[in-house]
N, C-alpha and C. Protein backbone atom coordinates (compact mmCIF):
# COMPACT_ATOMS: atom_id res chain seq x y z
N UNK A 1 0.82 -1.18 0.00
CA UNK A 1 0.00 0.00 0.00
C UNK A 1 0.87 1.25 0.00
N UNK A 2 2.18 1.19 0.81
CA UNK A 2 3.28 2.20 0.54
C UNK A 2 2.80 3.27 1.33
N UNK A 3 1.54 3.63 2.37
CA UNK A 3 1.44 4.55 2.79
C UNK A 3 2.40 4.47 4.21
N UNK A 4 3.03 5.52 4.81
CA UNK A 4 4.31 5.72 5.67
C UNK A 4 3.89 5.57 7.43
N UNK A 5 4.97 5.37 7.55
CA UNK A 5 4.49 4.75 9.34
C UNK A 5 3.55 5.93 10.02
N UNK A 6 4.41 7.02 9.84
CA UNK A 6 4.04 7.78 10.96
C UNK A 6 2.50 8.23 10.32
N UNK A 7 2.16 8.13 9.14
CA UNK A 7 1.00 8.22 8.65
C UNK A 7 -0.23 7.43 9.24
N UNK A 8 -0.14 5.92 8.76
CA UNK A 8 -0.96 5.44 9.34
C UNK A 8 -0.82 4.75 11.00
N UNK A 9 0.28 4.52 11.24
CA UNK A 9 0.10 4.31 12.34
C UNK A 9 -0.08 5.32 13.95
N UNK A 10 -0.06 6.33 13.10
CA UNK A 10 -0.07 7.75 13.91
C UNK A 10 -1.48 7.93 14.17
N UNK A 11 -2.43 7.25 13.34
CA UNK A 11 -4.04 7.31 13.09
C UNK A 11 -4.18 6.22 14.08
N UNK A 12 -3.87 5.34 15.09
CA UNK A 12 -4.43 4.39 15.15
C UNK A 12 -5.71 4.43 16.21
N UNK A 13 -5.88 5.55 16.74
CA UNK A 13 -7.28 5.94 17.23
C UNK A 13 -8.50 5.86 16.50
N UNK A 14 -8.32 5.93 15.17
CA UNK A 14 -9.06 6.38 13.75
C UNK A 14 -9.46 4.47 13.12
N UNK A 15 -8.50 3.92 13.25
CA UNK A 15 -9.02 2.26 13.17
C UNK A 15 -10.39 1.51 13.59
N UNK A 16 -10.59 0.62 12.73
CA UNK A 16 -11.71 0.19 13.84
C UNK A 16 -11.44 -1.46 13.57
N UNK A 17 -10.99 -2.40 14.65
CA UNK A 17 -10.78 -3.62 14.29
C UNK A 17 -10.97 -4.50 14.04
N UNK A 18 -10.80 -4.96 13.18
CA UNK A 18 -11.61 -6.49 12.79
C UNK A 18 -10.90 -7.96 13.75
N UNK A 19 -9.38 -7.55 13.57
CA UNK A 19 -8.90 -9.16 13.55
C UNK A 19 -7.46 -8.97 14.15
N UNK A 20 -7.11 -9.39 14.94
CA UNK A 20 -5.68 -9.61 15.67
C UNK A 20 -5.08 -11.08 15.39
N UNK A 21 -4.01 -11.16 15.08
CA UNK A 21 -3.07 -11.94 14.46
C UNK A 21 -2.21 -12.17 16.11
N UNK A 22 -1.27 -13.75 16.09
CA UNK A 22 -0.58 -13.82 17.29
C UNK A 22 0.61 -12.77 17.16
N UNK A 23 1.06 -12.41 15.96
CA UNK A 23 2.54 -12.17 16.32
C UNK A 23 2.09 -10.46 16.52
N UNK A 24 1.05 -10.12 16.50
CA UNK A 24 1.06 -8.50 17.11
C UNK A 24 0.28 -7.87 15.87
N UNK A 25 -0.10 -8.34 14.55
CA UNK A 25 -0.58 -7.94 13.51
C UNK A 25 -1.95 -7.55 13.63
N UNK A 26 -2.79 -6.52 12.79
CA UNK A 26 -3.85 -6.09 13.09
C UNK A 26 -4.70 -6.06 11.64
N UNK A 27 -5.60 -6.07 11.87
CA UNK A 27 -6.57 -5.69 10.55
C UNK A 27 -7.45 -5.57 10.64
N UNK A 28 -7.76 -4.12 10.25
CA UNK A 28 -8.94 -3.09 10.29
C UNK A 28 -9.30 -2.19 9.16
N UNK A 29 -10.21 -1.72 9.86
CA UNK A 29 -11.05 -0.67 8.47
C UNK A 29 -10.63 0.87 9.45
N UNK A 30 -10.19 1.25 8.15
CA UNK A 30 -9.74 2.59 8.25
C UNK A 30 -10.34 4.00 8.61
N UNK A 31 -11.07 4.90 9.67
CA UNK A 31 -11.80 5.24 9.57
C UNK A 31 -11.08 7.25 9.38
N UNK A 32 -10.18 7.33 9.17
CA UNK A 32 -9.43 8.70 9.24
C UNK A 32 -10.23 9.23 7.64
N UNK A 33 -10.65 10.36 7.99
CA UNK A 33 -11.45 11.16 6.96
C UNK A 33 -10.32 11.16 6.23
N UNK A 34 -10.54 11.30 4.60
CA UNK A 34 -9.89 11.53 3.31
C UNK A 34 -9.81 10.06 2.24
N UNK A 35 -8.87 9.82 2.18
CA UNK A 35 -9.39 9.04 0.51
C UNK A 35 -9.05 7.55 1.16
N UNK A 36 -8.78 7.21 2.01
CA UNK A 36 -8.76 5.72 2.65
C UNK A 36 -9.53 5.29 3.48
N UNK A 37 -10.46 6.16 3.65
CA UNK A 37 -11.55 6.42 4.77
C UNK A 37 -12.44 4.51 4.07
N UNK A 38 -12.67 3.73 5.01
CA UNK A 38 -13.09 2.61 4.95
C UNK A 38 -12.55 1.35 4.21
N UNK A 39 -11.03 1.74 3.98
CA UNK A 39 -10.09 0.47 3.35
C UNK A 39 -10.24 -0.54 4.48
N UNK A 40 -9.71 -1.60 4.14
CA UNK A 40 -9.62 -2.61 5.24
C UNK A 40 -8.31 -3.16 4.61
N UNK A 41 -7.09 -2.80 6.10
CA UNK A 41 -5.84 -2.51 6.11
C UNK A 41 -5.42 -3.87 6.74
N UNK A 42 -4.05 -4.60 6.63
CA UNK A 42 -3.70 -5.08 7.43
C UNK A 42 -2.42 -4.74 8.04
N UNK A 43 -1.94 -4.45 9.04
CA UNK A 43 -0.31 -3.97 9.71
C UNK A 43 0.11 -4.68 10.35
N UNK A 44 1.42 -5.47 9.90
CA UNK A 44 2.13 -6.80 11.21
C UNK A 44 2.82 -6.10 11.73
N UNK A 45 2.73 -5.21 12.70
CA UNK A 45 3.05 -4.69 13.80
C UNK A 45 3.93 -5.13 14.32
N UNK A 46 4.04 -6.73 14.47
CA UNK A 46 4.97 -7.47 15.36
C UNK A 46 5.90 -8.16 14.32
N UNK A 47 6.05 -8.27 13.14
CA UNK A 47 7.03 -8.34 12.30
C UNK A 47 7.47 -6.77 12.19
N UNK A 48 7.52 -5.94 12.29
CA UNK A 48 7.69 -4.64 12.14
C UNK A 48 7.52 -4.29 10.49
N UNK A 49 6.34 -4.50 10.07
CA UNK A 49 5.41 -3.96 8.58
C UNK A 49 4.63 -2.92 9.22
N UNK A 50 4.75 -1.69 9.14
CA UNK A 50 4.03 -0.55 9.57
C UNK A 50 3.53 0.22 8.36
N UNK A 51 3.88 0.13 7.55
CA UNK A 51 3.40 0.74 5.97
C UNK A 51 2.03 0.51 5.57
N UNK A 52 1.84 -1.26 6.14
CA UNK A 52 0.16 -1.98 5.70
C UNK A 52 0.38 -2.34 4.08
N UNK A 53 -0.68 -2.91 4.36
CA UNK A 53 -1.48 -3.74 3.01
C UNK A 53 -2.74 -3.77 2.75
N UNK A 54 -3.22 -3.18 1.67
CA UNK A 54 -4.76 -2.91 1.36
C UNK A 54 -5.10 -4.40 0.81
N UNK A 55 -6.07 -4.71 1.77
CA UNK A 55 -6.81 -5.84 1.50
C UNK A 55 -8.09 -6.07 0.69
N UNK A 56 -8.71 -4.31 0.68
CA UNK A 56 -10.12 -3.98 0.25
C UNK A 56 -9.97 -2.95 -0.11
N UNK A 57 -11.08 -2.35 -0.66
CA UNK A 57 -11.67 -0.70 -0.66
C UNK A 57 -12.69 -0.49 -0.09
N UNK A 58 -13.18 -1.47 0.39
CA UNK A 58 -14.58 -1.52 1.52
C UNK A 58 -14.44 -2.78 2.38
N UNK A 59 -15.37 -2.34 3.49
CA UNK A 59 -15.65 -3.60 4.43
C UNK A 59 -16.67 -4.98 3.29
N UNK A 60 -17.60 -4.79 2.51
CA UNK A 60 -17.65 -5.34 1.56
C UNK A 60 -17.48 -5.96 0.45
N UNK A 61 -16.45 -5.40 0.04
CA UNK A 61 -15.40 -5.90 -0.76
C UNK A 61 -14.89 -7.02 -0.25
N UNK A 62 -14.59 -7.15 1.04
CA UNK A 62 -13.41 -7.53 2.16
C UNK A 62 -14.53 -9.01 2.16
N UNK A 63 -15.63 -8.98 2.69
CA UNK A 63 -16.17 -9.98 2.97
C UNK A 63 -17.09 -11.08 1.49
N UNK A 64 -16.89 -10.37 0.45
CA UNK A 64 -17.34 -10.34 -0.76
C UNK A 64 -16.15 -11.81 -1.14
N UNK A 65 -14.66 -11.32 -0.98
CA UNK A 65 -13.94 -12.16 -1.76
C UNK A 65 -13.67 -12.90 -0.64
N UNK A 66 -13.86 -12.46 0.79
CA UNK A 66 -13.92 -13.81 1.88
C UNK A 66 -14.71 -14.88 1.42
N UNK A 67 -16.06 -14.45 1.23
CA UNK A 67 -17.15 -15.70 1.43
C UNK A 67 -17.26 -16.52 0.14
N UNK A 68 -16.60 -15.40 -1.21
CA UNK A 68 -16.41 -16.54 -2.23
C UNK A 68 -15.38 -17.16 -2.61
N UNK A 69 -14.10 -17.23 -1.21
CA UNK A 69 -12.85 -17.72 -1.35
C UNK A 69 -13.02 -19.24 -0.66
N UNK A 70 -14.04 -19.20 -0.05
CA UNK A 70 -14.66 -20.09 1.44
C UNK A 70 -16.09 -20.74 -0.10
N UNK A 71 -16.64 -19.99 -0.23
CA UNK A 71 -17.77 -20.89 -1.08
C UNK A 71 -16.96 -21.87 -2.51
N UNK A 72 -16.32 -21.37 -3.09
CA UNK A 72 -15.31 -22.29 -4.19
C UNK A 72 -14.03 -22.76 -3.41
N UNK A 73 -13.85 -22.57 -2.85
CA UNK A 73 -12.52 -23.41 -2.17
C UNK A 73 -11.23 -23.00 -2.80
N UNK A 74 -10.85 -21.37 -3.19
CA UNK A 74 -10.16 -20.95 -3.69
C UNK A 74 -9.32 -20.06 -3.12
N UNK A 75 -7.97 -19.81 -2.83
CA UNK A 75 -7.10 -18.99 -2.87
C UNK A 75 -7.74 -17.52 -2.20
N UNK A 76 -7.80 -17.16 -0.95
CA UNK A 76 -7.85 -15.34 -0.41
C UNK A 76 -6.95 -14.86 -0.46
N UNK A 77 -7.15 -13.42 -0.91
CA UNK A 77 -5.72 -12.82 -1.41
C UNK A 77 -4.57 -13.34 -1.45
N UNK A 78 -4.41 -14.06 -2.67
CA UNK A 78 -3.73 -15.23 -3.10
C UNK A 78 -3.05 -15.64 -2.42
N UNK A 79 -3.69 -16.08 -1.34
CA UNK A 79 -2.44 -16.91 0.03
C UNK A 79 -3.14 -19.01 -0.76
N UNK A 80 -2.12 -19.18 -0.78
CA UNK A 80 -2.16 -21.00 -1.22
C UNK A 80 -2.33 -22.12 -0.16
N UNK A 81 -4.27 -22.36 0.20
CA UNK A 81 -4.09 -23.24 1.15
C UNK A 81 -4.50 -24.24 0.53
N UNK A 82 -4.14 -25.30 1.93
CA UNK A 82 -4.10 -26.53 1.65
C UNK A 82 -5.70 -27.27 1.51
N UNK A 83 -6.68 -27.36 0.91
CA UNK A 83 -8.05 -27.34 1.76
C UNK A 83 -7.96 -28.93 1.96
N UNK A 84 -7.27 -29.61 1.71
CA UNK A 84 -7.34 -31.09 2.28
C UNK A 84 -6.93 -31.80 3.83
N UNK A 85 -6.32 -31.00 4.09
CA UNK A 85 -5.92 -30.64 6.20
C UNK A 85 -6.64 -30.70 6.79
């Protein structure tokens, strides 16, 4: 996503969270007024990735390619699972 630490992580009052990861990682929807206003971000915090990764452009979007990654048994943001485990 390339946007800069002190940028977004300077916002993190402005977050609203979806999902905590073990190693310290976060992922949320963005709520800081201007043009990212409702991305759904992810930041591994605890790998030290503070820049993020746009996962969406909406909370809809977000759950759109969830539920049809889960309904066909295909690849979410092209992470390669195993579905036979």
């Amino acid at each position: 996503m390339g946007l800069g630490e002190e940028t977004l992580y300077g916002h993190a009052h402005q977050w609203v969270p979806i999902a905590h990861s073990i190693d310290a990682g976060i992922l949320f929807v963005e709520h800081r007024p201007g043009p990212t206003y409702g991305h759904v971000i992810e930041l591994g915090i605890g790998s030290g990735d503070f820049e993020g990764t746009l996962w969406a452009d909406t909370l809809l979007e977000f759950f759109d390619a969830l539920t049809h990654s889960l309904d066909t048994r295909t690849p979410f943001h092209d992470w390669d699972w195993d579905w036979n485990e």
